[in-house]
C-alpha atoms as a PDB file:
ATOM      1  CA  UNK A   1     -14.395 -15.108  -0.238  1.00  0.00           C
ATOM      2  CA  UNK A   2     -16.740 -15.452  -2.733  1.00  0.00           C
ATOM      3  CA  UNK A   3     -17.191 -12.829  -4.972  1.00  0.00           C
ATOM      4  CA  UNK A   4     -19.364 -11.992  -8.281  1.00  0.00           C
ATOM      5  CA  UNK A   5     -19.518  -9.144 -10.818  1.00  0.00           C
ATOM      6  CA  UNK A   6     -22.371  -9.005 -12.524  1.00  0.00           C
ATOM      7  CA  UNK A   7     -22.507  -7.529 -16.380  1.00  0.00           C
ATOM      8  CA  UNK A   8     -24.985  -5.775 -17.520  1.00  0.00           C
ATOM      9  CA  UNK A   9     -26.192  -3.296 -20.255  1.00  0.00           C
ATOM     10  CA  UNK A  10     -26.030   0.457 -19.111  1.00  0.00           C
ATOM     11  CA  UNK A  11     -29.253   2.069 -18.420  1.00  0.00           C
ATOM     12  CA  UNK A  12     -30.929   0.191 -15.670  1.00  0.00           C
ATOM     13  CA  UNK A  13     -32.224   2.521 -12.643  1.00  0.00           C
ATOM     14  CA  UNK A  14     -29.581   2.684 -10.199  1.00  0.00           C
ATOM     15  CA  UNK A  15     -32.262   0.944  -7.571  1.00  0.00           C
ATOM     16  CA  UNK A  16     -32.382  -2.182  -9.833  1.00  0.00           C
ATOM     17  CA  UNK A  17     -28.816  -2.538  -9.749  1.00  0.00           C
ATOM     18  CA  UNK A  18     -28.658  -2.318  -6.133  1.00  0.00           C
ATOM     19  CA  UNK A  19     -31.777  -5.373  -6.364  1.00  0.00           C
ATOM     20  CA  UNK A  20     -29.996  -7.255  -8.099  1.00  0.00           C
ATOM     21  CA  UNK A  21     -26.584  -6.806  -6.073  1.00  0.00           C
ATOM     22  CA  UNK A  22     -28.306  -7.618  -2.655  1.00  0.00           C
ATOM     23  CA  UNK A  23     -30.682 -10.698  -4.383  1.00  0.00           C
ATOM     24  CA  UNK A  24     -26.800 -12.566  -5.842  1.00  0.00           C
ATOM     25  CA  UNK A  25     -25.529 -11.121  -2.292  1.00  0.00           C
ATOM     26  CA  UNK A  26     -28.464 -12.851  -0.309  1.00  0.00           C
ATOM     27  CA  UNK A  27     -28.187 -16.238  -2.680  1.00  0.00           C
ATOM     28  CA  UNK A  28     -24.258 -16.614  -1.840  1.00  0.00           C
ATOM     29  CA  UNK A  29     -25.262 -15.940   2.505  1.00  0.00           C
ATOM     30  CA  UNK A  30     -28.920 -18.046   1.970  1.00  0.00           C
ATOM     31  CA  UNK A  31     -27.673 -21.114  -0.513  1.00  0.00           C
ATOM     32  CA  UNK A  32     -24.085 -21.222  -0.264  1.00  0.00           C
ATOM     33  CA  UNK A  33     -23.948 -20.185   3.612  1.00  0.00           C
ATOM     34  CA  UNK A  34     -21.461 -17.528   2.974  1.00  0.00           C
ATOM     35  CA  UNK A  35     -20.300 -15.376   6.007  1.00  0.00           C
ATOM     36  CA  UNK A  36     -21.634 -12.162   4.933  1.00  0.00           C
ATOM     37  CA  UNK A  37     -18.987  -9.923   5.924  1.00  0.00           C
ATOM     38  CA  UNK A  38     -16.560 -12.220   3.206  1.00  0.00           C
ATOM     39  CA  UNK A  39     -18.494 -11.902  -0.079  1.00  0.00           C
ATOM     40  CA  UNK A  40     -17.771  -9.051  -2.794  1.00  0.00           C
ATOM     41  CA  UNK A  41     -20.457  -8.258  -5.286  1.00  0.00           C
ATOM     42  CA  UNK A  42     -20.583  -5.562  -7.868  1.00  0.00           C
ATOM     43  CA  UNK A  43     -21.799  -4.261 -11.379  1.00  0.00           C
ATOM     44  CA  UNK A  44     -20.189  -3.361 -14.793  1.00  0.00           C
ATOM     45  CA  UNK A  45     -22.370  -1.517 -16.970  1.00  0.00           C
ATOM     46  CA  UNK A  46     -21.683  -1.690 -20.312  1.00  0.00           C
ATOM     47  CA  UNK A  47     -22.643   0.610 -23.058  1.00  0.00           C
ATOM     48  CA  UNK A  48     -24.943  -0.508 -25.625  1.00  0.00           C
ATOM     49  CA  UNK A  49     -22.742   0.235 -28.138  1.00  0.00           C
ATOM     50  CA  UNK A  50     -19.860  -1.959 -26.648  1.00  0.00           C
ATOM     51  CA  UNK A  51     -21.956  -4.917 -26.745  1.00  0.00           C
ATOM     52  CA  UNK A  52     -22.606  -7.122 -29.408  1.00  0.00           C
ATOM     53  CA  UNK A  53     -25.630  -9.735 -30.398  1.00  0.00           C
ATOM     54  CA  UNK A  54     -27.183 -11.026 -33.358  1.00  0.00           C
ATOM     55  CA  UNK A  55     -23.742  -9.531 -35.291  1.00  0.00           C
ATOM     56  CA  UNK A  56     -24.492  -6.634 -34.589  1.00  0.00           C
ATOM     57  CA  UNK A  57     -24.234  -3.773 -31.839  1.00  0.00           C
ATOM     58  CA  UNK A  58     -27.056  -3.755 -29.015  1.00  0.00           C
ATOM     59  CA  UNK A  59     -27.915  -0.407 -28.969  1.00  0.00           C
ATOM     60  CA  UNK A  60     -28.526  -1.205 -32.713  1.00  0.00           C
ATOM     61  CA  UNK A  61     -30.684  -3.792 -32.506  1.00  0.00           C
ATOM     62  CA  UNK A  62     -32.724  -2.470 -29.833  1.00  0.00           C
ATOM     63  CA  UNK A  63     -35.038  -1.143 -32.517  1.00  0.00           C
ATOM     64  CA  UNK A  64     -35.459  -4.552 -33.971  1.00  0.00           C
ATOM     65  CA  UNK A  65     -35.620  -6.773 -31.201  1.00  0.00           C
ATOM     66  CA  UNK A  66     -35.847  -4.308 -28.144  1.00  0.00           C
ATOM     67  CA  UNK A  67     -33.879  -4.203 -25.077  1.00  0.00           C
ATOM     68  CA  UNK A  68     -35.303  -7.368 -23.202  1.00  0.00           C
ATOM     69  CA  UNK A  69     -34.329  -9.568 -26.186  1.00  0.00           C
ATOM     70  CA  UNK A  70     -31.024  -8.090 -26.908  1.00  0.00           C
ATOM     71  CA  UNK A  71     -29.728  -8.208 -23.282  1.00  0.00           C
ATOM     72  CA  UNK A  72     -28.160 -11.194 -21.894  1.00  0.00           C
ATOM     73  CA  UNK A  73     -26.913 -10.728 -18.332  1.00  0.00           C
ATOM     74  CA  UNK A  74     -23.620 -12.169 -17.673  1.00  0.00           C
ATOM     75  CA  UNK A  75     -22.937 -13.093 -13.898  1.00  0.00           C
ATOM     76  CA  UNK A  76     -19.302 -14.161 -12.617  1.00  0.00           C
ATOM     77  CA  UNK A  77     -18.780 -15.382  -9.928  1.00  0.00           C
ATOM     78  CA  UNK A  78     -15.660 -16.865  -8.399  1.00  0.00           C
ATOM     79  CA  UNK A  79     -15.948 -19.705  -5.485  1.00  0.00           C
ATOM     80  CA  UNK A  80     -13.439 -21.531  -3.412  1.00  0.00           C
ATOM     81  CA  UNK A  81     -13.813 -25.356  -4.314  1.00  0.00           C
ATOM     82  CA  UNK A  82     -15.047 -27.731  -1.840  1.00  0.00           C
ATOM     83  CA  UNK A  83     -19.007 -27.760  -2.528  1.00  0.00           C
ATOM     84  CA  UNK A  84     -21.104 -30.064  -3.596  1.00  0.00           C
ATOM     85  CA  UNK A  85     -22.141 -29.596  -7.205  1.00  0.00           C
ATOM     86  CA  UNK A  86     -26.121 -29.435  -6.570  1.00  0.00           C
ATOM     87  CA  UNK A  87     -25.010 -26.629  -4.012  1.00  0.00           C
ATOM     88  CA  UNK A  88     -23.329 -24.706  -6.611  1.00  0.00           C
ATOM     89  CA  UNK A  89     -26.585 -25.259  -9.282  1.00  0.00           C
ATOM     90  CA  UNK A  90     -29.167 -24.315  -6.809  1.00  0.00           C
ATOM     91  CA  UNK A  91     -26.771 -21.246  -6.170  1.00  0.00           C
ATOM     92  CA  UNK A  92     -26.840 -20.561  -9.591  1.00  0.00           C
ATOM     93  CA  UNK A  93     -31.019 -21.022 -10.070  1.00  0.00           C
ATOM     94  CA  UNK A  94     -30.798 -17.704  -7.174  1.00  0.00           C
ATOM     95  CA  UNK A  95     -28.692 -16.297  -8.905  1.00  0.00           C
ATOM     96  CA  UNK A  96     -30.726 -16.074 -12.091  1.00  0.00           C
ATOM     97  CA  UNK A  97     -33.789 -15.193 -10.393  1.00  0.00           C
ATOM     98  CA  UNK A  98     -32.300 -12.351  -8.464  1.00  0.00           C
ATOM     99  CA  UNK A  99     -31.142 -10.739 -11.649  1.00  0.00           C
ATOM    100  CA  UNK A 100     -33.778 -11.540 -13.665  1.00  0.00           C
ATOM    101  CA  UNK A 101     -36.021 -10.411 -10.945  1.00  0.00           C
ATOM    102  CA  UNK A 102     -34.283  -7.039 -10.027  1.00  0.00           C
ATOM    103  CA  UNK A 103     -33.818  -5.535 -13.821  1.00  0.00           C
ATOM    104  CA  UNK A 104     -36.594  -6.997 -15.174  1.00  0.00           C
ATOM    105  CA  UNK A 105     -34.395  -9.297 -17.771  1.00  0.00           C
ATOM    106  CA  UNK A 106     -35.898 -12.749 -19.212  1.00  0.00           C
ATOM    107  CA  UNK A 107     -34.432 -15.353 -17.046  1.00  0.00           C
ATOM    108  CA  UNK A 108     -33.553 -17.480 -19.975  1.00  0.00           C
ATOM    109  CA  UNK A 109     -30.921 -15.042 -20.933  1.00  0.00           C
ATOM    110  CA  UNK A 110     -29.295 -14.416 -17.741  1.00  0.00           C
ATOM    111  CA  UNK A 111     -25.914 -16.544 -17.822  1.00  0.00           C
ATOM    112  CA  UNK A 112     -23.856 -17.654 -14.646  1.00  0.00           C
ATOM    113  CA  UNK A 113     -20.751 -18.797 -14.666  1.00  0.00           C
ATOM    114  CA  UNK A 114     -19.048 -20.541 -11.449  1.00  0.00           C
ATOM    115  CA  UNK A 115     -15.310 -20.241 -11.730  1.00  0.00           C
ATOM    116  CA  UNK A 116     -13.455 -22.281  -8.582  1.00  0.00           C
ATOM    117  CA  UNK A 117     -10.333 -21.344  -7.170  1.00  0.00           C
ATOM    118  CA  UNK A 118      -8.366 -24.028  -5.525  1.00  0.00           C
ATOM    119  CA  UNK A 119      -8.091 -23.297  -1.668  1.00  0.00           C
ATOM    120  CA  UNK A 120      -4.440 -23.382  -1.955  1.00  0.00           C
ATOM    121  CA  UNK A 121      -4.018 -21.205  -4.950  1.00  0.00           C
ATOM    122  CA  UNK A 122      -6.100 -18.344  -3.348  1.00  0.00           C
ATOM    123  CA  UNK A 123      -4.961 -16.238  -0.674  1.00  0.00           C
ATOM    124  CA  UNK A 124      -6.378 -13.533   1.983  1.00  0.00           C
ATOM    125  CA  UNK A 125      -4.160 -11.157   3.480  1.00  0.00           C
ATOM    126  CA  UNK A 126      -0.943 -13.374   2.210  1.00  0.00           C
ATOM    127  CA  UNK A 127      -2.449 -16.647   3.786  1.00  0.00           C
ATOM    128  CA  UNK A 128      -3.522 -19.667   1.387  1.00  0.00           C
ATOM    129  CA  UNK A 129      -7.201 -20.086   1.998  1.00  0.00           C
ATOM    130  CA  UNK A 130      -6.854 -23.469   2.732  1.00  0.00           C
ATOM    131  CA  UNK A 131      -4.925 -22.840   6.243  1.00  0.00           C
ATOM    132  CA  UNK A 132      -7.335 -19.246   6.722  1.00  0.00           C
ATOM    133  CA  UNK A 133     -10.413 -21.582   6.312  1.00  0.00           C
ATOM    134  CA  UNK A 134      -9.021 -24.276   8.240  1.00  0.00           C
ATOM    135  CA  UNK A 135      -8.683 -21.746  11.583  1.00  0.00           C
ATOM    136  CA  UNK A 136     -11.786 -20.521  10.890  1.00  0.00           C
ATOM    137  CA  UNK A 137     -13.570 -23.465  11.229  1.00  0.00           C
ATOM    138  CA  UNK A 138     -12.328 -24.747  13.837  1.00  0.00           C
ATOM    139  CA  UNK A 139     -12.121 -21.222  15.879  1.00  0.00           C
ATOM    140  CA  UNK A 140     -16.330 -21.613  14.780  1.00  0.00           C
ATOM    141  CA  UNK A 141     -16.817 -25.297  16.264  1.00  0.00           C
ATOM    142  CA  UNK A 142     -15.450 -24.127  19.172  1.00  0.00           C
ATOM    143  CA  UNK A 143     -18.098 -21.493  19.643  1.00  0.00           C
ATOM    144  CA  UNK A 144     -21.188 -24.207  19.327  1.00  0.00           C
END
Protein backbone atom coordinates (compact mmCIF):
# COMPACT_ATOMS: atom_id res chain seq x y z
CA UNK A 1 0.00 0.00 0.00
CA UNK A 2 2.29 2.53 0.47
CA UNK A 3 2.80 4.81 -2.11
CA UNK A 4 4.95 8.16 -2.82
CA UNK A 5 5.17 10.74 -5.63
CA UNK A 6 8.00 12.49 -5.64
CA UNK A 7 8.13 16.37 -7.06
CA UNK A 8 10.65 17.57 -8.70
CA UNK A 9 11.91 20.35 -11.10
CA UNK A 10 11.91 19.26 -14.87
CA UNK A 11 15.21 18.64 -16.36
CA UNK A 12 16.86 15.89 -14.45
CA UNK A 13 18.29 12.92 -16.77
CA UNK A 14 15.70 10.43 -17.06
CA UNK A 15 18.35 7.83 -15.25
CA UNK A 16 18.31 10.05 -12.09
CA UNK A 17 14.74 9.90 -11.88
CA UNK A 18 14.65 6.29 -12.15
CA UNK A 19 17.64 6.53 -8.97
CA UNK A 20 15.76 8.21 -7.14
CA UNK A 21 12.40 6.14 -7.75
CA UNK A 22 14.15 2.74 -6.91
CA UNK A 23 16.37 4.47 -3.72
CA UNK A 24 12.40 5.84 -1.99
CA UNK A 25 11.25 2.29 -3.52
CA UNK A 26 14.14 0.33 -1.70
CA UNK A 27 13.69 2.65 1.70
CA UNK A 28 9.77 1.74 1.91
CA UNK A 29 10.87 -2.57 1.23
CA UNK A 30 14.43 -2.00 3.48
CA UNK A 31 13.03 0.42 6.53
CA UNK A 32 9.44 0.11 6.49
CA UNK A 33 9.41 -3.76 5.40
CA UNK A 34 7.02 -3.12 2.66
CA UNK A 35 6.00 -6.15 0.43
CA UNK A 36 7.44 -5.01 -2.72
CA UNK A 37 4.90 -6.02 -5.07
CA UNK A 38 2.34 -3.37 -2.84
CA UNK A 39 4.22 -0.05 -3.04
CA UNK A 40 3.57 2.69 -5.89
CA UNK A 41 6.24 5.23 -6.55
CA UNK A 42 6.43 7.85 -9.20
CA UNK A 43 7.63 11.40 -10.41
CA UNK A 44 6.00 14.79 -11.34
CA UNK A 45 8.22 17.03 -13.07
CA UNK A 46 7.47 20.36 -12.88
CA UNK A 47 8.47 23.15 -15.11
CA UNK A 48 10.68 25.74 -13.87
CA UNK A 49 8.47 28.22 -14.67
CA UNK A 50 5.53 26.66 -12.61
CA UNK A 51 7.50 26.75 -9.57
CA UNK A 52 8.02 29.40 -7.31
CA UNK A 53 10.92 30.41 -4.57
CA UNK A 54 12.37 33.37 -3.18
CA UNK A 55 8.96 35.27 -4.79
CA UNK A 56 9.84 34.62 -7.66
CA UNK A 57 9.74 31.90 -10.56
CA UNK A 58 12.61 29.12 -10.50
CA UNK A 59 13.60 29.13 -13.82
CA UNK A 60 14.11 32.87 -12.95
CA UNK A 61 16.17 32.67 -10.28
CA UNK A 62 18.31 30.05 -11.56
CA UNK A 63 20.62 32.79 -12.76
CA UNK A 64 20.89 34.20 -9.32
CA UNK A 65 21.01 31.41 -7.13
CA UNK A 66 21.38 28.39 -9.62
CA UNK A 67 19.47 25.29 -9.84
CA UNK A 68 20.80 23.40 -6.64
CA UNK A 69 19.69 26.34 -4.44
CA UNK A 70 16.44 27.03 -6.04
CA UNK A 71 15.20 23.38 -6.02
CA UNK A 72 13.54 21.93 -3.11
CA UNK A 73 12.37 18.35 -3.67
CA UNK A 74 9.04 17.62 -2.37
CA UNK A 75 8.38 13.82 -1.52
CA UNK A 76 4.73 12.47 -0.61
CA UNK A 77 4.21 9.76 0.56
CA UNK A 78 1.06 8.16 1.90
CA UNK A 79 1.28 5.21 4.72
CA UNK A 80 -1.26 3.08 6.42
CA UNK A 81 -1.05 3.94 10.26
CA UNK A 82 0.13 1.45 12.66
CA UNK A 83 4.07 2.21 12.85
CA UNK A 84 6.06 3.28 15.25
CA UNK A 85 7.05 6.91 14.86
CA UNK A 86 11.05 6.34 14.85
CA UNK A 87 10.09 3.80 11.97
CA UNK A 88 8.44 6.40 10.02
CA UNK A 89 11.63 9.12 10.73
CA UNK A 90 14.29 6.70 9.86
CA UNK A 91 12.02 6.06 6.69
CA UNK A 92 12.06 9.49 6.05
CA UNK A 93 16.21 10.03 6.68
CA UNK A 94 16.17 7.17 3.32
CA UNK A 95 14.09 8.89 1.85
CA UNK A 96 16.08 12.11 1.75
CA UNK A 97 19.20 10.47 0.97
CA UNK A 98 17.86 8.55 -1.95
CA UNK A 99 16.71 11.74 -3.57
CA UNK A 100 19.28 13.79 -2.64
CA UNK A 101 21.61 11.12 -3.72
CA UNK A 102 20.02 10.22 -7.16
CA UNK A 103 19.55 14.02 -8.64
CA UNK A 104 22.24 15.40 -7.05
CA UNK A 105 19.91 17.93 -4.81
CA UNK A 106 21.25 19.35 -1.29
CA UNK A 107 19.72 17.13 1.23
CA UNK A 108 18.71 20.02 3.36
CA UNK A 109 16.16 20.96 0.83
CA UNK A 110 14.62 17.75 0.10
CA UNK A 111 11.15 17.75 2.10
CA UNK A 112 9.11 14.53 3.09
CA UNK A 113 5.96 14.48 4.11
CA UNK A 114 4.25 11.22 5.74
CA UNK A 115 0.52 11.44 5.30
CA UNK A 116 -1.36 8.24 7.23
CA UNK A 117 -4.42 6.79 6.15
CA UNK A 118 -6.46 5.08 8.74
CA UNK A 119 -6.64 1.22 7.95
CA UNK A 120 -10.30 1.45 7.90
CA UNK A 121 -10.69 4.46 5.74
CA UNK A 122 -8.47 2.93 2.94
CA UNK A 123 -9.48 0.27 0.76
CA UNK A 124 -7.91 -2.33 -1.92
CA UNK A 125 -10.01 -3.84 -4.39
CA UNK A 126 -13.33 -2.65 -2.29
CA UNK A 127 -11.93 -4.24 1.02
CA UNK A 128 -11.01 -1.86 4.11
CA UNK A 129 -7.34 -2.42 4.66
CA UNK A 130 -7.81 -3.20 8.02
CA UNK A 131 -9.65 -6.73 7.28
CA UNK A 132 -7.10 -7.13 3.77
CA UNK A 133 -4.12 -6.70 6.23
CA UNK A 134 -5.58 -8.68 8.85
CA UNK A 135 -5.77 -12.00 6.27
CA UNK A 136 -2.63 -11.24 5.17
CA UNK A 137 -0.96 -11.58 8.18
CA UNK A 138 -2.20 -14.23 9.38
CA UNK A 139 -2.24 -16.23 5.83
CA UNK A 140 1.93 -15.06 6.40
CA UNK A 141 2.30 -16.59 10.08
CA UNK A 142 1.03 -19.50 8.82
CA UNK A 143 3.79 -19.90 6.29
CA UNK A 144 6.76 -19.56 9.13
Amino acid sequence: MPAAQINVLSGHPRASLQAAVKGVAAAMVDVLGAPADRLEVWVNEIPADLWAFDGGLADEKFAEHGRFAVETPFVQCTLLAGRPVELMQRFMAAVTDAVAGAIGADPERVRVQIELADPDLWSIGGVPASIKRAAELAARAQQQ
